[in-house]
Each structure stands twice: as structure tokens, then as C-alpha cells.
C-alpha atoms as a PDB file:
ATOM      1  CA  UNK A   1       9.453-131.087  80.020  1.00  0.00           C
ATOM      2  CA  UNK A   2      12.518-131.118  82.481  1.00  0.00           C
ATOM      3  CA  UNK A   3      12.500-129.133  85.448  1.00  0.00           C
ATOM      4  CA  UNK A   4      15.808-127.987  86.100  1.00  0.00           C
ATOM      5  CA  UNK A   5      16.890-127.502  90.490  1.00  0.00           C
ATOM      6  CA  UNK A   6      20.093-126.209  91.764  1.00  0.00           C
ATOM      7  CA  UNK A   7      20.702-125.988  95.402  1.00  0.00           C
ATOM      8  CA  UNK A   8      23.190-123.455  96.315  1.00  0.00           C
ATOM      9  CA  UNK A   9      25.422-123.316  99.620  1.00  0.00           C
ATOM     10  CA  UNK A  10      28.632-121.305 100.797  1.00  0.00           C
ATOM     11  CA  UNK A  11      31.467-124.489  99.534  1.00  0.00           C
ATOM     12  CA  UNK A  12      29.515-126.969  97.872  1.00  0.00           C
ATOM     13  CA  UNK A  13      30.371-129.537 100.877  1.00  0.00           C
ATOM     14  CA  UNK A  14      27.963-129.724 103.406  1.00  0.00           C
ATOM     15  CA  UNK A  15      24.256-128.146 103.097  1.00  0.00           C
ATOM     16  CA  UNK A  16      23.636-127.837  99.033  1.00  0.00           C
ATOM     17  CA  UNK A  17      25.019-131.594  98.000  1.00  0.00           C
ATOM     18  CA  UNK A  18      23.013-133.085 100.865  1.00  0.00           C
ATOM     19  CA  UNK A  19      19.984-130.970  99.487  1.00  0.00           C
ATOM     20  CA  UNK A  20      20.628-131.798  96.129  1.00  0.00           C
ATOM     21  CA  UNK A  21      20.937-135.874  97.004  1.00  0.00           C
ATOM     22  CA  UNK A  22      17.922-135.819  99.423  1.00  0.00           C
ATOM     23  CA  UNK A  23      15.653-133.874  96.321  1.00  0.00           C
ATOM     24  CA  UNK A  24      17.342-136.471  94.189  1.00  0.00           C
ATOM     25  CA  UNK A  25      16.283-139.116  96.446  1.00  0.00           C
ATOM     26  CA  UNK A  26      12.640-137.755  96.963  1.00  0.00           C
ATOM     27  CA  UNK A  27      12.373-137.653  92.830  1.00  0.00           C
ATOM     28  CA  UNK A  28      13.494-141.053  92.759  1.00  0.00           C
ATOM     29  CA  UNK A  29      10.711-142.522  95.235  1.00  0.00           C
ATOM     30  CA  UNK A  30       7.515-140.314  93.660  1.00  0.00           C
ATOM     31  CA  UNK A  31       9.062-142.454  90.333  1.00  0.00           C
ATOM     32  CA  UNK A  32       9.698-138.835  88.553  1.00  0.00           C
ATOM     33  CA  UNK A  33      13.608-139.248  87.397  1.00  0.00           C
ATOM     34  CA  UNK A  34      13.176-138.201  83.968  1.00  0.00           C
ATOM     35  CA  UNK A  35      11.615-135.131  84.836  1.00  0.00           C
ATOM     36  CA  UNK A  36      14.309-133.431  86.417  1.00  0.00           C
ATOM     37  CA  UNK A  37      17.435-132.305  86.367  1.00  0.00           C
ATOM     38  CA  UNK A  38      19.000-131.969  89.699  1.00  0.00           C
ATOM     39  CA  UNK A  39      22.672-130.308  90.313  1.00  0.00           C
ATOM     40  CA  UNK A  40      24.424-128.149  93.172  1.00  0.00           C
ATOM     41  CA  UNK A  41      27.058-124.885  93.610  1.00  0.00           C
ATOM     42  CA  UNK A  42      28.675-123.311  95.815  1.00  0.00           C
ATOM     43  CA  UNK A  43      29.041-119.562  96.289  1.00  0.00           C
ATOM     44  CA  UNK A  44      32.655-119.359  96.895  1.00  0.00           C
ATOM     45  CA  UNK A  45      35.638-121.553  95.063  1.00  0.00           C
ATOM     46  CA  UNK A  46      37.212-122.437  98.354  1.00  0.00           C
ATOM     47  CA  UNK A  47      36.239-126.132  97.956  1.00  0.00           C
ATOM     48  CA  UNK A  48      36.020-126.502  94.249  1.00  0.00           C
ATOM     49  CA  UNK A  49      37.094-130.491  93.243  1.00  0.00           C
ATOM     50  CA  UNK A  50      36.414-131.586  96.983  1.00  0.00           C
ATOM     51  CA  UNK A  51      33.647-133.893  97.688  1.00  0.00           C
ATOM     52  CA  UNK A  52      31.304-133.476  99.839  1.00  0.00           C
ATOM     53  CA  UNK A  53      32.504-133.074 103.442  1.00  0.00           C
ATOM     54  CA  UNK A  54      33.077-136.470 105.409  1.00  0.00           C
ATOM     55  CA  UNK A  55      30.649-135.636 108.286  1.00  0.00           C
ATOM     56  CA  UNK A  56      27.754-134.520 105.905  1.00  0.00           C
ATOM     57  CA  UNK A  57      28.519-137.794 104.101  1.00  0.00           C
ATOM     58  CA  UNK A  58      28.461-139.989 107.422  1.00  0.00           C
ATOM     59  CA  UNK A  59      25.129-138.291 108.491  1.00  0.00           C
ATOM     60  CA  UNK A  60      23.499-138.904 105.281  1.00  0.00           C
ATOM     61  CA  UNK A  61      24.719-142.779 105.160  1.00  0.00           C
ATOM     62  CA  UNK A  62      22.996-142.914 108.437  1.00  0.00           C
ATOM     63  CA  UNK A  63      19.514-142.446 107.127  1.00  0.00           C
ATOM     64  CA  UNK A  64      20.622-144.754 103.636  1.00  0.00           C
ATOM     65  CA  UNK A  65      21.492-141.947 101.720  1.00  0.00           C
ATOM     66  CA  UNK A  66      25.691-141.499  99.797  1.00  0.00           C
ATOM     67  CA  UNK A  67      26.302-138.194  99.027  1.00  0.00           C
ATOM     68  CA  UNK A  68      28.008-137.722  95.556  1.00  0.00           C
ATOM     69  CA  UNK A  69      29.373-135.241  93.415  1.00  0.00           C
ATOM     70  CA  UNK A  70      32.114-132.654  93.656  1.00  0.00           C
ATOM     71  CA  UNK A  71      31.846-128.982  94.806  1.00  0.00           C
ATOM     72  CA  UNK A  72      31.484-126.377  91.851  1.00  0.00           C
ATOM     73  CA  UNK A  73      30.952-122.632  92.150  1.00  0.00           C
ATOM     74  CA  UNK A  74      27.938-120.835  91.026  1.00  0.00           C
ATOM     75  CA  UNK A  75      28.106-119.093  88.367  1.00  0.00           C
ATOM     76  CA  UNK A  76      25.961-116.191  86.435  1.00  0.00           C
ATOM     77  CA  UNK A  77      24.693-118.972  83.098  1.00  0.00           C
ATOM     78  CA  UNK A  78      23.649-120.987  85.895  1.00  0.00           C
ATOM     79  CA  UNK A  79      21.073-118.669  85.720  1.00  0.00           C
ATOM     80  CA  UNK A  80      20.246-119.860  82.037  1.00  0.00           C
ATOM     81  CA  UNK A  81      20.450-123.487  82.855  1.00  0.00           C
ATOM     82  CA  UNK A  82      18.282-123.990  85.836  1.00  0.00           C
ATOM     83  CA  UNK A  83      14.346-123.293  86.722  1.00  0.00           C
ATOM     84  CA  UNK A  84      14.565-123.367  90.528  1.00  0.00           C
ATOM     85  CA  UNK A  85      17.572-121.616  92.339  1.00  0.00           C
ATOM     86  CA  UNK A  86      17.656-122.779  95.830  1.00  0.00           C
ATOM     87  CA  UNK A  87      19.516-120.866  98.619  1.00  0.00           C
ATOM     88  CA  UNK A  88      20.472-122.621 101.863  1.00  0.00           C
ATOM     89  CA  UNK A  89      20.585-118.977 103.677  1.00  0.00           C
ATOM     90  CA  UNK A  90      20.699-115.351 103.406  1.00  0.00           C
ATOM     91  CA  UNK A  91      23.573-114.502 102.578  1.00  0.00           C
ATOM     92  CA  UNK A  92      24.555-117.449  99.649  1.00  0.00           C
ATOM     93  CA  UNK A  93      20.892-115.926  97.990  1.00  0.00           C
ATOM     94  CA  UNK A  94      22.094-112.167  98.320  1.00  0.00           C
ATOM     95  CA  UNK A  95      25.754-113.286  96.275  1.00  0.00           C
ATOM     96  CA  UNK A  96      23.362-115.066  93.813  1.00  0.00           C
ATOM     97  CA  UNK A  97      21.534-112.211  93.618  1.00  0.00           C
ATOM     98  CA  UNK A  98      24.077-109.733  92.665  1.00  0.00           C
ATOM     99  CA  UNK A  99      24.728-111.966  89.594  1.00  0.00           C
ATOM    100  CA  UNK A 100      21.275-111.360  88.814  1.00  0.00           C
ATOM    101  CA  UNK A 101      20.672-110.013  85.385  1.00  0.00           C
ATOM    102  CA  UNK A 102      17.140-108.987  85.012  1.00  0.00           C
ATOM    103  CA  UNK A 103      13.734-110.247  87.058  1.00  0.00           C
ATOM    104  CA  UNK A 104      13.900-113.596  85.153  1.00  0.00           C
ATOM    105  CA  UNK A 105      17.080-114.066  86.884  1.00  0.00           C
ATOM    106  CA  UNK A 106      15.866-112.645  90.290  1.00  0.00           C
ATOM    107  CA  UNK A 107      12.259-115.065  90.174  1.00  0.00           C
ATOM    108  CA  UNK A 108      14.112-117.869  90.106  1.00  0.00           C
ATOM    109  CA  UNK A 109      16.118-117.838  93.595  1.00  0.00           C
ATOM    110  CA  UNK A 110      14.182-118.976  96.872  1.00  0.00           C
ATOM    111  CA  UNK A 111      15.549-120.020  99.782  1.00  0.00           C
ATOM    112  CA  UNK A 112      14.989-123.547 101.393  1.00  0.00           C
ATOM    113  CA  UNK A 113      13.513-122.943 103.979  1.00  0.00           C
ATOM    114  CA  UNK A 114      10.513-121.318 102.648  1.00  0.00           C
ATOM    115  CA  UNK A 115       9.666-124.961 101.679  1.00  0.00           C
ATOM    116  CA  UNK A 116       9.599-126.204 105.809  1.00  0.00           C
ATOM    117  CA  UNK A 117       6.409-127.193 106.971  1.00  0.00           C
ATOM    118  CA  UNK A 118       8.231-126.591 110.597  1.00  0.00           C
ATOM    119  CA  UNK A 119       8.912-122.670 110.187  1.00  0.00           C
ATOM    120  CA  UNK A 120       7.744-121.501 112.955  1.00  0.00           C
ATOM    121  CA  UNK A 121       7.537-117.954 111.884  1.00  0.00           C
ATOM    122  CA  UNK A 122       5.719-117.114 108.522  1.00  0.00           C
ATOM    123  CA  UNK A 123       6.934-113.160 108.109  1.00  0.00           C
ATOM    124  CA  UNK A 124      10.731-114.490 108.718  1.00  0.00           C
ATOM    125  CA  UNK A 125      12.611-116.935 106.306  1.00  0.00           C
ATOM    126  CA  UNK A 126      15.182-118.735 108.173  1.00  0.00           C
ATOM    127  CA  UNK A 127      18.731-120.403 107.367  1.00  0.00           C
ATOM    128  CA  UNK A 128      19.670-123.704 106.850  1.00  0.00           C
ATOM    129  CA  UNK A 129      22.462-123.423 109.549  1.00  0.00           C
ATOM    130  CA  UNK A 130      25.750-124.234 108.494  1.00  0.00           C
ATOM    131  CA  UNK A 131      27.121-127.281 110.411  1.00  0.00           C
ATOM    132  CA  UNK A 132      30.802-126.856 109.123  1.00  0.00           C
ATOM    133  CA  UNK A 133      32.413-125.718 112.483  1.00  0.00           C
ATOM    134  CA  UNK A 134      29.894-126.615 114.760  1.00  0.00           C
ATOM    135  CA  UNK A 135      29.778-130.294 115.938  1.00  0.00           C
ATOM    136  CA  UNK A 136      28.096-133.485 114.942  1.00  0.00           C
ATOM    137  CA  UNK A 137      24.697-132.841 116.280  1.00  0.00           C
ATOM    138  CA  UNK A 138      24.504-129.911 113.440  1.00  0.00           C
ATOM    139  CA  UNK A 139      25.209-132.412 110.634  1.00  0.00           C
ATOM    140  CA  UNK A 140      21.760-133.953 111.834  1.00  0.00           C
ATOM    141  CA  UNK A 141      20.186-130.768 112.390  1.00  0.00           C
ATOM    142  CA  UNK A 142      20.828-129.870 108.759  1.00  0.00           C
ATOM    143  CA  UNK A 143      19.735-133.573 108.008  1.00  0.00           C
ATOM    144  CA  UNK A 144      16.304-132.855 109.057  1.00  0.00           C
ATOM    145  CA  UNK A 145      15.429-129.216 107.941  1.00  0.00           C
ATOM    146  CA  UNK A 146      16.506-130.137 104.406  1.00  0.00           C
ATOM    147  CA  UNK A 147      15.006-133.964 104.425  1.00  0.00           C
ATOM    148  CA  UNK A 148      11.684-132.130 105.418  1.00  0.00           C
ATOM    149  CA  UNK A 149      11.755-128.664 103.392  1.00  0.00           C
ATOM    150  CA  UNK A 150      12.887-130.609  99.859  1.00  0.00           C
ATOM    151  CA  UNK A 151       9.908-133.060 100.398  1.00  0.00           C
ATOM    152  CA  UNK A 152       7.731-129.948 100.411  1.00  0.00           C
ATOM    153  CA  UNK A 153       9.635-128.672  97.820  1.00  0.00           C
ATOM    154  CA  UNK A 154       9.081-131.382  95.365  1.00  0.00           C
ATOM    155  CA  UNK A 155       5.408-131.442  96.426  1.00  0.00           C
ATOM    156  CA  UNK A 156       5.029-127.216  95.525  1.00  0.00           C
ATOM    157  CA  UNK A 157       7.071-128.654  92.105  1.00  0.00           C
ATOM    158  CA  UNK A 158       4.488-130.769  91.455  1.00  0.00           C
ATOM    159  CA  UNK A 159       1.654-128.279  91.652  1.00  0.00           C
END
């Protein structure tokens, strides 16, 4: 059986392909390729085509890691094609959401960060920030929350 994960940003650039390469990654390494299917969207269409954005993709090479793929929007039969709909913050899960069709639909959105082991505050899920216009020490910020919260994700996968 083939568990199906989408990780869903604003563009498609920055947070979601890095989440969806680091999960890839993780898979990879716990030797469990064939069980999943691993793909991720964007929100909006601003970026549709573009690959991922060149300082996400220079912070990732630093830790090993090439980002690939192309920026795609989310759309509503993504909801039909994936098992795990992951949100990099509040306000990319509430546009999912209004695509929602029925509870199915609803179930299957989370956000990232309900996966990191570092949230400091259980009654409050936070954002994966968005490093876009901020400045290079974001790109590893965002490098760490996601490395760390789609370990644990695999790891609540697996149970």
C-alpha cells in the first residue's frame, strides 16, 4: 500500500519543495521508497513552471540535499490523490480548506508543524515562516523546523 504526502506552501518555491525533498530524503534513508508517493503545491499560481527558489536550493545543498521539481498549484482532486495534506502555515491550510469537499477532504490537511518535537507551545500550532523576503538566515531557519518536523512526521507515518 502507497502512502500518498503532499506538502503545500504559498508558491511552490521555498518551504513545500524543501519539505517535500527532505520527507523524500528521510523515506529514502529508513529504506521505505516504494511505499510512498511524495509530491508538492503551491496555493497560488504566481510561480507555476519556476523551480524552486535559488536560496532555498543553496541552503538545502549545504546540508547534501538538491531540491527538484517545479512549482504547481494545488488543486481540489489533489484531494483525491493524496493521504496526507501538509500545510506549511495558517493561512496556505485555510485556502486548502475552502476547497474542502466533505470531512474526508477536511481529515486529511495538518499543518507541519504539529509534527516538531521543538513546539514549544502544545495549545498553539505554529508556521513554518516564510523566508522569501526575509534574508539568508531564514532559509536556514526553515531548514531546520522542516528537517526536524518531517522526521517526526515520517515516524507518526509509520505508526
Amino acid at each position: 500500500m502507497t502512502t500518498r504526502v503532499l506538502f503545500v506552501c504559498l508558491g511552490n518555491i521555498c518551504r513545500s519543495p524543501l519539505a517535500e525533498n527532505i520527507f523524500r530524503e528521510h523515506v529514502r534513508q529508513a529504506g521505505r521508497e516504494g511505499e510512498f508517493e511524495i509530491d508538492s503545491a503551491g496555493t497560488g499560481a504566481y510561480h507555476v513552471g519556476d523551480s524552486p527558489d535559488r536560496r532555498m536550493a543553496a541552503t538545502a545543498r549545504e546540508h547534501g540535499l538538491e531540491l527538484k521539481g517545479h512549482a504547481r498549484q494545488f488543486r481540489q482532486f489533489d484531494y483525491d490523490e493524496f493521504d496526507w495534506i501538509i500545510a506549511m502555515d495558517a493561512s496556505n491550510r485555510a485556502n486548502m480548506l475552502q476547497l474542502a469537499r466533505d470531512n474526508n477532504d477536511l481529515a486529511k490537511v495538518q499543518m507541519l508543524r504539529e509534527f516538531d518535537p521543538a513546539s514549544t507551545d502544545p495549545n498553539r500550532i505554529e508556521d513554518v515562516p516564510d523566508p522569501y523576503y526575509g534574508g539568508s538566515s531564514g532559509f536556514e531557519d526553515v531548514y531546520q523546523i522542516v528537517e526536524r518536523s518531517s522526521r517526526e512526521l515520517l515516524a507518526t507515518i509509520a505508526r
